[in-house]
C-alpha atoms as a PDB file:
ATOM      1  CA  UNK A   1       0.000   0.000   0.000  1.00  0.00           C
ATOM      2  CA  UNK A   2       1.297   3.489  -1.091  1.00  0.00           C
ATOM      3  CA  UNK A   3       0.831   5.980   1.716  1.00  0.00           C
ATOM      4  CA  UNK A   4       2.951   8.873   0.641  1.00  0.00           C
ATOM      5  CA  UNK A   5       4.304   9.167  -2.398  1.00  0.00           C
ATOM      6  CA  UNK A   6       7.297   7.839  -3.481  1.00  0.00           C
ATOM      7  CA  UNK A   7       6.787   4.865  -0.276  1.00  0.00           C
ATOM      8  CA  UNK A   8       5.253   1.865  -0.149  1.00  0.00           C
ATOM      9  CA  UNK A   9       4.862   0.179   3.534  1.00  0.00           C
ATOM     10  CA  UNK A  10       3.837  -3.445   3.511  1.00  0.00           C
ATOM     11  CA  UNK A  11       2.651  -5.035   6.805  1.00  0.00           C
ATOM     12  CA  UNK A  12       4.246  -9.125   7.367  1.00  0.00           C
ATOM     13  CA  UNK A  13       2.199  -9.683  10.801  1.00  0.00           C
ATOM     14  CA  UNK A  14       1.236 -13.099  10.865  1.00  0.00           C
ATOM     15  CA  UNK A  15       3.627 -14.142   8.058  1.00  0.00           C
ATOM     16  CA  UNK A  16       6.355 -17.028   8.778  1.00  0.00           C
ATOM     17  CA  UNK A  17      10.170 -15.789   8.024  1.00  0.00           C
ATOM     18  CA  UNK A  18       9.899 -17.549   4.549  1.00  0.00           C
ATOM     19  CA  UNK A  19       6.589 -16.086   3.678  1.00  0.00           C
ATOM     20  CA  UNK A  20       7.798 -12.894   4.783  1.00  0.00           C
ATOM     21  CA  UNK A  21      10.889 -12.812   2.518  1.00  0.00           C
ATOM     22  CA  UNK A  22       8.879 -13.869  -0.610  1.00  0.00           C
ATOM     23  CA  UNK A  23       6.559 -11.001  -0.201  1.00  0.00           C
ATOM     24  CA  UNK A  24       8.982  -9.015   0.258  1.00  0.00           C
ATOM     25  CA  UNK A  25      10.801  -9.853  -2.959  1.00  0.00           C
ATOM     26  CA  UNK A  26       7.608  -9.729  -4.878  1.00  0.00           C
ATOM     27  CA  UNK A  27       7.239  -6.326  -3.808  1.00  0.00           C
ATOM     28  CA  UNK A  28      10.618  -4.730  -4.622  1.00  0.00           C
ATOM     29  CA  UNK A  29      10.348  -6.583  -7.954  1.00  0.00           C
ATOM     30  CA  UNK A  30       7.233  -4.954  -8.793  1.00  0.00           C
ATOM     31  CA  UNK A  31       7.789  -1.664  -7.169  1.00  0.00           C
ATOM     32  CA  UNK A  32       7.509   1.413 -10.156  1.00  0.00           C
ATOM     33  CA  UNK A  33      10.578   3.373 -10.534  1.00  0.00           C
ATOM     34  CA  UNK A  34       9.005   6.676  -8.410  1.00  0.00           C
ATOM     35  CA  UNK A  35       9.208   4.248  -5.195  1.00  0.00           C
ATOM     36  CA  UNK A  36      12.557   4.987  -2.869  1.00  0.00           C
ATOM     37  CA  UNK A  37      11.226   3.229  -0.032  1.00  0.00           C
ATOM     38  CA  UNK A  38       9.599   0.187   1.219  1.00  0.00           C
ATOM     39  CA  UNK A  39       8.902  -0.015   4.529  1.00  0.00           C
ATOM     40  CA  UNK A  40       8.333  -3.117   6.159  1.00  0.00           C
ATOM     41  CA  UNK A  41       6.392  -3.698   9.365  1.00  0.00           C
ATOM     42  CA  UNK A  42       6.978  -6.720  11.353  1.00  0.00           C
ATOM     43  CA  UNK A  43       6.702  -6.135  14.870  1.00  0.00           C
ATOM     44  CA  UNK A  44       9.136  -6.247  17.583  1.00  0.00           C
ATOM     45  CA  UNK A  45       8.291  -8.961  19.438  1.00  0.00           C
ATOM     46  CA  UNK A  46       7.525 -12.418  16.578  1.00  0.00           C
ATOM     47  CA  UNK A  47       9.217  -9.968  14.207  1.00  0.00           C
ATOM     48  CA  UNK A  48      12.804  -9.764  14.932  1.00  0.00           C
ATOM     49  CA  UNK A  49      13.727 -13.262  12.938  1.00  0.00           C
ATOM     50  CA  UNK A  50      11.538 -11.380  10.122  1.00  0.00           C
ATOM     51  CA  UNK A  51      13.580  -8.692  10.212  1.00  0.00           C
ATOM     52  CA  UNK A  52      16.830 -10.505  10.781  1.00  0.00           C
ATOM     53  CA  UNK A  53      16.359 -12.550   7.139  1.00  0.00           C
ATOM     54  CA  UNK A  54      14.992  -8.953   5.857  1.00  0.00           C
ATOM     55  CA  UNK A  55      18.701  -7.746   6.775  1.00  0.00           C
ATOM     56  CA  UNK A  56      20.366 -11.174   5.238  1.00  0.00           C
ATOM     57  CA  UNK A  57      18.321 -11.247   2.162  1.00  0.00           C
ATOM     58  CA  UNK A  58      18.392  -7.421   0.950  1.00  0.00           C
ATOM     59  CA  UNK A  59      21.928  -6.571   2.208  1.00  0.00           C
ATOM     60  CA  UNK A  60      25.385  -6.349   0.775  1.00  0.00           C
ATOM     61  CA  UNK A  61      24.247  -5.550  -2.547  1.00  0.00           C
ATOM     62  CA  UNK A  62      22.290  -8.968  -3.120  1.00  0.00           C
ATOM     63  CA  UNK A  63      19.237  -7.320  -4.702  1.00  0.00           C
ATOM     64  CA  UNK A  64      20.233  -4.917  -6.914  1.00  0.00           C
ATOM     65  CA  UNK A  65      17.387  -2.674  -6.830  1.00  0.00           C
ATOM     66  CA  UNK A  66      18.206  -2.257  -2.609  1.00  0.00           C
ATOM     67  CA  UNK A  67      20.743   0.501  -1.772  1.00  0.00           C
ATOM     68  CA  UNK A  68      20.770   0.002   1.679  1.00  0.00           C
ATOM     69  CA  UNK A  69      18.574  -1.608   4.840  1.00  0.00           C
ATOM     70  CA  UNK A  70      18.116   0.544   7.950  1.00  0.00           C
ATOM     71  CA  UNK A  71      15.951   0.491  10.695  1.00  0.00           C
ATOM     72  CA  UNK A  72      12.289   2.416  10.570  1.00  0.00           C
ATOM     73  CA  UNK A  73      11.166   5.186  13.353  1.00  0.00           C
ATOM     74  CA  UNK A  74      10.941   2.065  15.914  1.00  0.00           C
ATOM     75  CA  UNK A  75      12.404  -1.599  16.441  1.00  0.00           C
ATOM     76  CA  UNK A  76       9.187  -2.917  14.721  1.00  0.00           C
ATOM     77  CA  UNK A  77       9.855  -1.838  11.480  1.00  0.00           C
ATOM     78  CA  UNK A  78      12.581  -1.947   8.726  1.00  0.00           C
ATOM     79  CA  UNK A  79      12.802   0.098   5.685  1.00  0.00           C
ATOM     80  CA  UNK A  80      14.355  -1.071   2.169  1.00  0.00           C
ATOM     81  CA  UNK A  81      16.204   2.068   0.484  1.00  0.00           C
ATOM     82  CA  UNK A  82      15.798   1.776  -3.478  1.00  0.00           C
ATOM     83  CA  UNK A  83      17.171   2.696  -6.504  1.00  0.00           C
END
């Protein structure tokens, strides 16, 4: 879902890890060139191995439309920096 332009926040509650990532991937695949941002909500609590293979799937330069992973305004969410 597109709340502002230019970012796209996706929400993986209730999602296992593997789920999670494949959504994910989907979604950066797809994503129109105006997008910069993805951010991804996964809680803090159940979330953290979410966000952990977030971090090991999308860094180092393994998706090449992902500049960079960082963390989001709180511990529950990540956000994917684009291209």
């Amino acid at each position: 879902m597109e709340l502002t332009p230019g970012i796209i926040e996706i929400d993986l509650h209730g999602l296992r890890v593997e789920e999670a990532v494949s959504k994910v991937k989907r979604e950066v695949a797809k994503a129109p060139k105006s997008v910069y941002s993805i951010r991804l909500i996964h809680g803090y609590h159940g979330g953290t191995r979410i966000r952990d293979a977030i971090e090991d799937e999308f860094s180092y330069g393994r998706d090449s439309r992902v500049k960079s992973v960082r963390a989001g305004g709180n511990q529950g969410i990540t956000e994917l920096v684009l291209r």
